[in-house]
N, C-alpha and C. Protein backbone atom coordinates (compact mmCIF):
# COMPACT_ATOMS: atom_id res chain seq x y z
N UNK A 1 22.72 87.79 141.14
CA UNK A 1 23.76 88.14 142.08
C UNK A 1 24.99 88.56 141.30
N UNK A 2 25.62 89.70 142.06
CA UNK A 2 26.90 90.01 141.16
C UNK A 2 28.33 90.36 141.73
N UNK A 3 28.69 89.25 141.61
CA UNK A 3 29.86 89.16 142.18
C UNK A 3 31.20 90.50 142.07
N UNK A 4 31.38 90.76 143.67
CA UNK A 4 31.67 92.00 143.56
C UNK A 4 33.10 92.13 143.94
N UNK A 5 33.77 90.87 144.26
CA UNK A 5 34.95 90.82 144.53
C UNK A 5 35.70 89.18 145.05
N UNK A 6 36.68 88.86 144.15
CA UNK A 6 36.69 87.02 144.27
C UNK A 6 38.49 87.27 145.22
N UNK A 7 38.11 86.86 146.62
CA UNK A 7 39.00 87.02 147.43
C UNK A 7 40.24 85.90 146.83
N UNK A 8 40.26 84.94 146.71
CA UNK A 8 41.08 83.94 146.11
C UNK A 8 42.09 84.37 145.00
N UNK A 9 40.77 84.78 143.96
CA UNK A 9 41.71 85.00 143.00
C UNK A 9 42.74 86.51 142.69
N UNK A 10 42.26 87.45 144.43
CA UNK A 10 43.38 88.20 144.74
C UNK A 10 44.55 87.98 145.44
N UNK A 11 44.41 86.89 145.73
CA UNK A 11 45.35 86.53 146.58
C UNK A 11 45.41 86.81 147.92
N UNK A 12 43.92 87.16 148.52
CA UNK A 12 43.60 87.58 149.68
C UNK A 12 43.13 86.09 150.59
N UNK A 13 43.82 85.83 151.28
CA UNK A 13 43.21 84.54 152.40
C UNK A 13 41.75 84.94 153.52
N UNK A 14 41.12 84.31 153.42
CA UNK A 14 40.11 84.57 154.19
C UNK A 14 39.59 83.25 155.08
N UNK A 15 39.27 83.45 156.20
CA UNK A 15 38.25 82.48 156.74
C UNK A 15 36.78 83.00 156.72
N UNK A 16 36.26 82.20 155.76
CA UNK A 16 34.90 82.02 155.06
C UNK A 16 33.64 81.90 156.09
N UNK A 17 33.87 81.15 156.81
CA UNK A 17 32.89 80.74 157.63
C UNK A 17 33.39 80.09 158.83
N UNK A 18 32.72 79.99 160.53
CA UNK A 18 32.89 79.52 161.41
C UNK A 18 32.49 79.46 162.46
N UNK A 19 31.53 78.01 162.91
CA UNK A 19 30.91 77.99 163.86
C UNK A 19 31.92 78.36 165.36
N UNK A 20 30.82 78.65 166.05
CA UNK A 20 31.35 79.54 167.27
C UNK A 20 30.75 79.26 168.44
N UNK A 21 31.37 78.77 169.41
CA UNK A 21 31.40 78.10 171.04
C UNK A 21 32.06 78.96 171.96
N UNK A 22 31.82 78.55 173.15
CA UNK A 22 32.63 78.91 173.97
C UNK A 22 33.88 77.36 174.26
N UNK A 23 35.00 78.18 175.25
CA UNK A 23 35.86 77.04 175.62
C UNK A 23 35.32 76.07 176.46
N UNK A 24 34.27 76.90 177.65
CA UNK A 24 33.41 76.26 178.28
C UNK A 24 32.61 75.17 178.18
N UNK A 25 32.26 75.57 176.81
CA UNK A 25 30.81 74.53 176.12
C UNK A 25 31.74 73.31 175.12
N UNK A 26 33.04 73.57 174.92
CA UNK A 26 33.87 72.75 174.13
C UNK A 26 34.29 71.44 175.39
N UNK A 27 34.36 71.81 176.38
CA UNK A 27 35.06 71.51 177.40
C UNK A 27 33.98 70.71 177.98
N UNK A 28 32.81 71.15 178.29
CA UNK A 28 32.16 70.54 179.24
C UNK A 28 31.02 69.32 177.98
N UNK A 29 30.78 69.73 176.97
CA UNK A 29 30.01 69.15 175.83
C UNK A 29 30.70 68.92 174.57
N UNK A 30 32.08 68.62 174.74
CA UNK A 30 32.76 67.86 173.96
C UNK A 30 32.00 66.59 173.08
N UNK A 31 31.07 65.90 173.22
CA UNK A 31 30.62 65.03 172.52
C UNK A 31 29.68 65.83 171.33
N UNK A 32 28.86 66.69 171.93
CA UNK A 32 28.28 67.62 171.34
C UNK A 32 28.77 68.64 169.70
N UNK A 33 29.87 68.80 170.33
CA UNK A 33 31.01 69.53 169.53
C UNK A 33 31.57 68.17 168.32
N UNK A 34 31.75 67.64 169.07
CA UNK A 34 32.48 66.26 168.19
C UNK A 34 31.69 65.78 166.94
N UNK A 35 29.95 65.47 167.79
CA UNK A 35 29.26 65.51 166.35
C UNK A 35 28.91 66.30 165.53
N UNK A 36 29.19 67.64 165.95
CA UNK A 36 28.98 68.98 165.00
C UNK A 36 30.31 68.03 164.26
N UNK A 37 31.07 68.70 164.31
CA UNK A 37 31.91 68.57 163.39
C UNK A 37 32.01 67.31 162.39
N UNK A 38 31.83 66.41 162.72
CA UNK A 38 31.83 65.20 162.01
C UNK A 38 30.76 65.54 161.30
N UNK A 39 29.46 66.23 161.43
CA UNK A 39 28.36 66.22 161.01
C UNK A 39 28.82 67.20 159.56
N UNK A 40 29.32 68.94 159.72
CA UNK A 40 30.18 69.43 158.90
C UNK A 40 31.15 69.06 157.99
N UNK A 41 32.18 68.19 158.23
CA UNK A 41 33.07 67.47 157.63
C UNK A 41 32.39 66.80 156.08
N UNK A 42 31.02 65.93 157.04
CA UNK A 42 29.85 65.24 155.93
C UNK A 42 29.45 65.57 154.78
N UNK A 43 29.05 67.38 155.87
CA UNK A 43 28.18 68.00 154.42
C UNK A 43 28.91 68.58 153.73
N UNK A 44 30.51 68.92 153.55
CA UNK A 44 30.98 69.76 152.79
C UNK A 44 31.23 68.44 151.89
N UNK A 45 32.00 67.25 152.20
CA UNK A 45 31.53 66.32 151.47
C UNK A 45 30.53 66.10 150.61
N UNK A 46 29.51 66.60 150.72
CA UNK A 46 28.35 66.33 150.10
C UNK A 46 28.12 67.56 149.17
N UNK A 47 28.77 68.33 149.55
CA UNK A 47 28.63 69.71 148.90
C UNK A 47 29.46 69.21 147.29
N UNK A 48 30.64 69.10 147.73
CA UNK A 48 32.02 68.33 146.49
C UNK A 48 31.08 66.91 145.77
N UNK A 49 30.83 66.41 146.29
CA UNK A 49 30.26 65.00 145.48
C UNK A 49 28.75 64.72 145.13
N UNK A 50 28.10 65.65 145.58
CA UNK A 50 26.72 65.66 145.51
C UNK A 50 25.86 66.92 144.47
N UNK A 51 26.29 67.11 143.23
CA UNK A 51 26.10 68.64 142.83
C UNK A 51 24.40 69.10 143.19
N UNK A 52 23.19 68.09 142.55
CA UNK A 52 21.93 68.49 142.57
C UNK A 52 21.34 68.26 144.35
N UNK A 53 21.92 67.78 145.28
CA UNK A 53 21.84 67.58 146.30
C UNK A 53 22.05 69.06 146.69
N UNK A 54 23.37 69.33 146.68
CA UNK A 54 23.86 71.36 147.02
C UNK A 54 22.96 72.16 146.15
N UNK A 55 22.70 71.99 144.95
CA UNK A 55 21.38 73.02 144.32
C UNK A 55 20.31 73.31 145.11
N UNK A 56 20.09 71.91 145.43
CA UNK A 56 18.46 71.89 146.13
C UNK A 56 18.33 72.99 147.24
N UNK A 57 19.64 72.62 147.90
CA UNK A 57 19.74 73.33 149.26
C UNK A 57 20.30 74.49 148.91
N UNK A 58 21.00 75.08 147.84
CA UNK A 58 21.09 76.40 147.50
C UNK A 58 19.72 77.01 147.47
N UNK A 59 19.02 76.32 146.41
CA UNK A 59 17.71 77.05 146.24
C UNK A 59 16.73 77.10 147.59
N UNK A 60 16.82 75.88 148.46
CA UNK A 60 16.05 76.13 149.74
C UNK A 60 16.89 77.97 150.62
N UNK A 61 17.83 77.85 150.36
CA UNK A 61 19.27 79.12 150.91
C UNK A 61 18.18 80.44 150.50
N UNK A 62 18.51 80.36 149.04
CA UNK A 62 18.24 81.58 148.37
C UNK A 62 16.53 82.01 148.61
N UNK A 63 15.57 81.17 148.83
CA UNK A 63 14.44 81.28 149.04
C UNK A 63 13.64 80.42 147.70
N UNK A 64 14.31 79.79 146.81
CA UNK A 64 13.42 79.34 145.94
C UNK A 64 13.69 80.06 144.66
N UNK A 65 13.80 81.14 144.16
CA UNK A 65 13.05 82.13 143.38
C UNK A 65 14.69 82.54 142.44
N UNK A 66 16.10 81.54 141.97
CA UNK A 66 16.90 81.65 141.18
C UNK A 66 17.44 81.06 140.65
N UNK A 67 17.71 81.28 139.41
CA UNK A 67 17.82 80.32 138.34
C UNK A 67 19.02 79.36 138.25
N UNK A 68 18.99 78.48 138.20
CA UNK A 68 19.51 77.18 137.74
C UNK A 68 21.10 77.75 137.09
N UNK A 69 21.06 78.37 136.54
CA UNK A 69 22.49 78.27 136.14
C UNK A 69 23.36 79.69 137.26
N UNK A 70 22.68 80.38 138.00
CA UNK A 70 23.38 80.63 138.79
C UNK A 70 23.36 80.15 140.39
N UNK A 71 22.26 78.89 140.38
CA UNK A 71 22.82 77.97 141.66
C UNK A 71 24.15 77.39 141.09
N UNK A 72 23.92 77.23 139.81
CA UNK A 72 25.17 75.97 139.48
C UNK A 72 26.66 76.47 139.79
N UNK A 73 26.70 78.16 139.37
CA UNK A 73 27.83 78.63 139.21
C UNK A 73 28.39 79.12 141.21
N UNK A 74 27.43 79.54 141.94
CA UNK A 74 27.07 79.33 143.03
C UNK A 74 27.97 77.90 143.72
N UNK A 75 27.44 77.29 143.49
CA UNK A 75 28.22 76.25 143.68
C UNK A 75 29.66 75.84 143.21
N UNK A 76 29.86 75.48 142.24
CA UNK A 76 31.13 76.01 141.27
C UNK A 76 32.41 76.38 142.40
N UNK A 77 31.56 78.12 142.37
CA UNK A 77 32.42 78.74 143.62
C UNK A 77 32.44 78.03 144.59
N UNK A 78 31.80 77.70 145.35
CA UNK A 78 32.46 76.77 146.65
C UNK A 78 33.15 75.49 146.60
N UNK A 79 33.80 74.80 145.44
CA UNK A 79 34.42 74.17 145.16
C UNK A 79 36.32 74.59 144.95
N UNK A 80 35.80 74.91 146.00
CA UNK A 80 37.83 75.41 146.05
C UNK A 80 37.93 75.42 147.69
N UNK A 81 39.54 74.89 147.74
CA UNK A 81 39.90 74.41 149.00
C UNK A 81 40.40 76.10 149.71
N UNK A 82 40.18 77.01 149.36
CA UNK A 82 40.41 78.59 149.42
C UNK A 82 38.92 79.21 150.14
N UNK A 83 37.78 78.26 149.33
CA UNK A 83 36.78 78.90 150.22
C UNK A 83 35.82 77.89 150.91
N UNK A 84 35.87 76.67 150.74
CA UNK A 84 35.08 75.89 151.60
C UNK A 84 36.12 74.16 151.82
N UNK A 85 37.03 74.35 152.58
CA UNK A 85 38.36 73.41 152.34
C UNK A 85 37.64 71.70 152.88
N UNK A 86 37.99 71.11 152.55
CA UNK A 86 37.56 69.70 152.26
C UNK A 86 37.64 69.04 154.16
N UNK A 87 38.63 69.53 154.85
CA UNK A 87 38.96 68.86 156.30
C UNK A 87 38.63 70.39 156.88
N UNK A 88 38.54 71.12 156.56
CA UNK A 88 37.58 72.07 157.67
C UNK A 88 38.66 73.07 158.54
N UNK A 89 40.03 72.21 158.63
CA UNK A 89 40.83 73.42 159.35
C UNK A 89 40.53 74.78 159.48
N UNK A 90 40.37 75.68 160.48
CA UNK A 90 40.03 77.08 160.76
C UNK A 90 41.93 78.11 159.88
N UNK A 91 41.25 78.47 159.11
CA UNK A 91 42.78 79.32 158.31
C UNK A 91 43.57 80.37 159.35
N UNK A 92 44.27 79.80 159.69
CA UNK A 92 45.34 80.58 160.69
C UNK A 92 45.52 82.43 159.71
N UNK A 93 45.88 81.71 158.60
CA UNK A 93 45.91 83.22 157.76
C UNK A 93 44.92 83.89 157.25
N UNK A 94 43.51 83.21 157.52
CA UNK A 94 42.46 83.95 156.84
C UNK A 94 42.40 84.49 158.27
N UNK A 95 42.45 84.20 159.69
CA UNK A 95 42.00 84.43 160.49
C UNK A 95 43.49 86.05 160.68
N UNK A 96 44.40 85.58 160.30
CA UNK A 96 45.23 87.05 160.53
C UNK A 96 44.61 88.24 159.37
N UNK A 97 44.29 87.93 158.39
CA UNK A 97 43.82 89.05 157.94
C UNK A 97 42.43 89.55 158.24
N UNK A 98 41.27 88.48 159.23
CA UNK A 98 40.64 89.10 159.52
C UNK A 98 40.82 89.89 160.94
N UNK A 99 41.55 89.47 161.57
CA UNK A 99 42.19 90.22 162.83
C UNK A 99 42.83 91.77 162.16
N UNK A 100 43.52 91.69 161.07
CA UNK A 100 44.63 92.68 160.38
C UNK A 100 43.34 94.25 160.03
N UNK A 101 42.69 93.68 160.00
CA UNK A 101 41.03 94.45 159.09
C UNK A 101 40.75 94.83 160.10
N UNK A 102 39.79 94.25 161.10
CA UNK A 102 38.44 94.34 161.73
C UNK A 102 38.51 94.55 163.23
N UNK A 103 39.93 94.31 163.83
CA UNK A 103 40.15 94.19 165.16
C UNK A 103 41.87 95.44 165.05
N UNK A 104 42.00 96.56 164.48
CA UNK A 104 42.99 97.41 163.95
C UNK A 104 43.68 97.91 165.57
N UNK A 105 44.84 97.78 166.06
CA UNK A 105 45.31 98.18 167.15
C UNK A 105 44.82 97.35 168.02
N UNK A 106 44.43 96.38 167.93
CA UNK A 106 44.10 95.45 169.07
C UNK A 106 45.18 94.00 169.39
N UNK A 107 45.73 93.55 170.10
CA UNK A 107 46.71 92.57 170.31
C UNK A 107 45.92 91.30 170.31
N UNK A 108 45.74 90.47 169.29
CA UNK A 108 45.39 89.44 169.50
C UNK A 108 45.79 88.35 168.38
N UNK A 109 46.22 87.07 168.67
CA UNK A 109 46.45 86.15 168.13
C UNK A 109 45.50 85.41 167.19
N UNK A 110 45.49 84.64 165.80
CA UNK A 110 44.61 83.47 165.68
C UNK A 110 44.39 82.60 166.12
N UNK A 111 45.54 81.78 167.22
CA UNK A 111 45.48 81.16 167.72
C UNK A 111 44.09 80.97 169.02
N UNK A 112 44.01 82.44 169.26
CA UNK A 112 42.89 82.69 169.87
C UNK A 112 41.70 82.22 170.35
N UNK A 113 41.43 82.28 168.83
CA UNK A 113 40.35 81.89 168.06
C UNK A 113 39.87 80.67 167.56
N UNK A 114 40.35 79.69 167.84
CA UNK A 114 40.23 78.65 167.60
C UNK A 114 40.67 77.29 168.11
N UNK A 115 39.58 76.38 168.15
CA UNK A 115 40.31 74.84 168.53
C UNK A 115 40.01 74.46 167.47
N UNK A 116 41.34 73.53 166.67
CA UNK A 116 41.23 72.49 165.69
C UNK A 116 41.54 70.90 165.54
N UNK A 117 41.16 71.07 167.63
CA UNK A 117 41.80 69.39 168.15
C UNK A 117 40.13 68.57 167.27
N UNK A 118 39.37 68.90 167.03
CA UNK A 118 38.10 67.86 166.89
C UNK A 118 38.21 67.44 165.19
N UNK A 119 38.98 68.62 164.36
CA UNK A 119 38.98 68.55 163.12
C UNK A 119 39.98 67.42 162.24
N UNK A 120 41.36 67.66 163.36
CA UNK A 120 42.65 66.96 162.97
C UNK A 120 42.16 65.80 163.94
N UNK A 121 41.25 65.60 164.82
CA UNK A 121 41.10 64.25 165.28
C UNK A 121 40.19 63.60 164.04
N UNK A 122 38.96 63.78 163.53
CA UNK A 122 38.71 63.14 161.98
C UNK A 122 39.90 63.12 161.14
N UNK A 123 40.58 63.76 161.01
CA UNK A 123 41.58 64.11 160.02
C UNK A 123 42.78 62.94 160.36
N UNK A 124 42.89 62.89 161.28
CA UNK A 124 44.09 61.99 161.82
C UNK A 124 44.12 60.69 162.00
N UNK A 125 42.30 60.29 162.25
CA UNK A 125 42.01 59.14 162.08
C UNK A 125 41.33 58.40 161.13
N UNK A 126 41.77 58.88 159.94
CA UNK A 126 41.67 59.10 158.36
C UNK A 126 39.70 59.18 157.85
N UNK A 127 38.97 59.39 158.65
CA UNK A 127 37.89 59.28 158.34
C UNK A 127 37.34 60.67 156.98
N UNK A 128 38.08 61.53 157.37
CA UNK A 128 37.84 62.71 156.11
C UNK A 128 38.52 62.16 154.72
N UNK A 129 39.44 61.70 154.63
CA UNK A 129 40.37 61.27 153.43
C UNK A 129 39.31 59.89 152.93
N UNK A 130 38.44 59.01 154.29
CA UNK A 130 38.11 58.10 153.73
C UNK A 130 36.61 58.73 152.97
N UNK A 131 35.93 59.80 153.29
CA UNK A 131 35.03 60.08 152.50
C UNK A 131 34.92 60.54 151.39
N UNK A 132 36.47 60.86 150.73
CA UNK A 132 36.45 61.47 149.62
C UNK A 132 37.05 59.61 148.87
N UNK A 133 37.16 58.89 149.15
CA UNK A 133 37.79 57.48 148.65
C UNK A 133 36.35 56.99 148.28
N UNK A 134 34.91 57.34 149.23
CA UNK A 134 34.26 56.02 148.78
C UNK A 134 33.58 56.51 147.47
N UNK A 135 33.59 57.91 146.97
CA UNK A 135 32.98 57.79 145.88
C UNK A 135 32.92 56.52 144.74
C-alpha cells in the first residue's frame, strides 16, 4: 500500500469515519445506539492498547495476504487522536471541510450531522478516561 497523502500532517482536519442512523432510529432505539457506542469506544481502546489483537484484525481487514510490517505501520497510523480519537467525538471541523469539498454551494451545518449526546454521556461519566487507566 502506498500512501498517497497524510491528511494530519497537512494540516487538513478530517472526519475519518462515521457510523450513520437516522434521528428516528436514535430516538426510538436509543438503547441500541447506546450500546453501539460503548461497544466503539471499547474497540478503539483496544485498537491503542492491544497492538497484536489490531494486527490480527487488520490482517482479517486486508484479506490475509500482507506483511507484518505493514500491518504494523498500518496501525501506527491509527494511533493519533487526528485520525481515530480515543472518546470518539464526531470533528465539527473535519465535518466542515467535508461539507467545504463535497456538498460545494449547498447550505448546511455540521451540526447537522451529528448527535454526540451518547459519546459525551461515556465521556462525562468518566467510563472512557477509565479505560485508558486500567491498563
Amino acid at each position: 500500500m502506498n500512501l498517497l497523502v497524510d491528511l494530519a500532517k497537512l494540516g487538513v482536519v478530517y472526519q475519518q469515519m462515521a457510523p450513520v442512523t437516522t434521528r428516528r432510529y436514535i430516538r426510538e432505539r436509543s438503547d441500541v445506539v447506546r450500546r453501539y457506542v460503548k461497544t466503539q469506544i471499547e474497540a478503539v481502546h483496544r485498537i491503542y492498547t492491544d497492538k497484536e489483537a489490531s494486527l490480527r484484525a487488520l490482517t482479517r481487514f486486508f484479506g490475509g495476504r500482507v506483511e507484518r510490517d505493514v500491518l504494523e505501520k498500518t496501525w501506527e497510523n491509527l494511533l493519533s487522536e487526528s485520525v481515530l480519537p480515543k472518546k470518539q467525538y464526531p470533528s465539527v471541523e473535519g465535518l466542515k471541510t467535508i461539507l467545504a469539498t463535497e456538498f460545494k454551494g449547498k447550505v448546511a451545518k455540521p451540526d447537522d450531522f451529528f448527535d454526540a449526546s451518547f459519546v459525551r454521556e461515556f465521556d462525562q461519566s468518566g467510563f472512557t478516561e477509565a479505560l485508558y487507566k486500567k491498563r
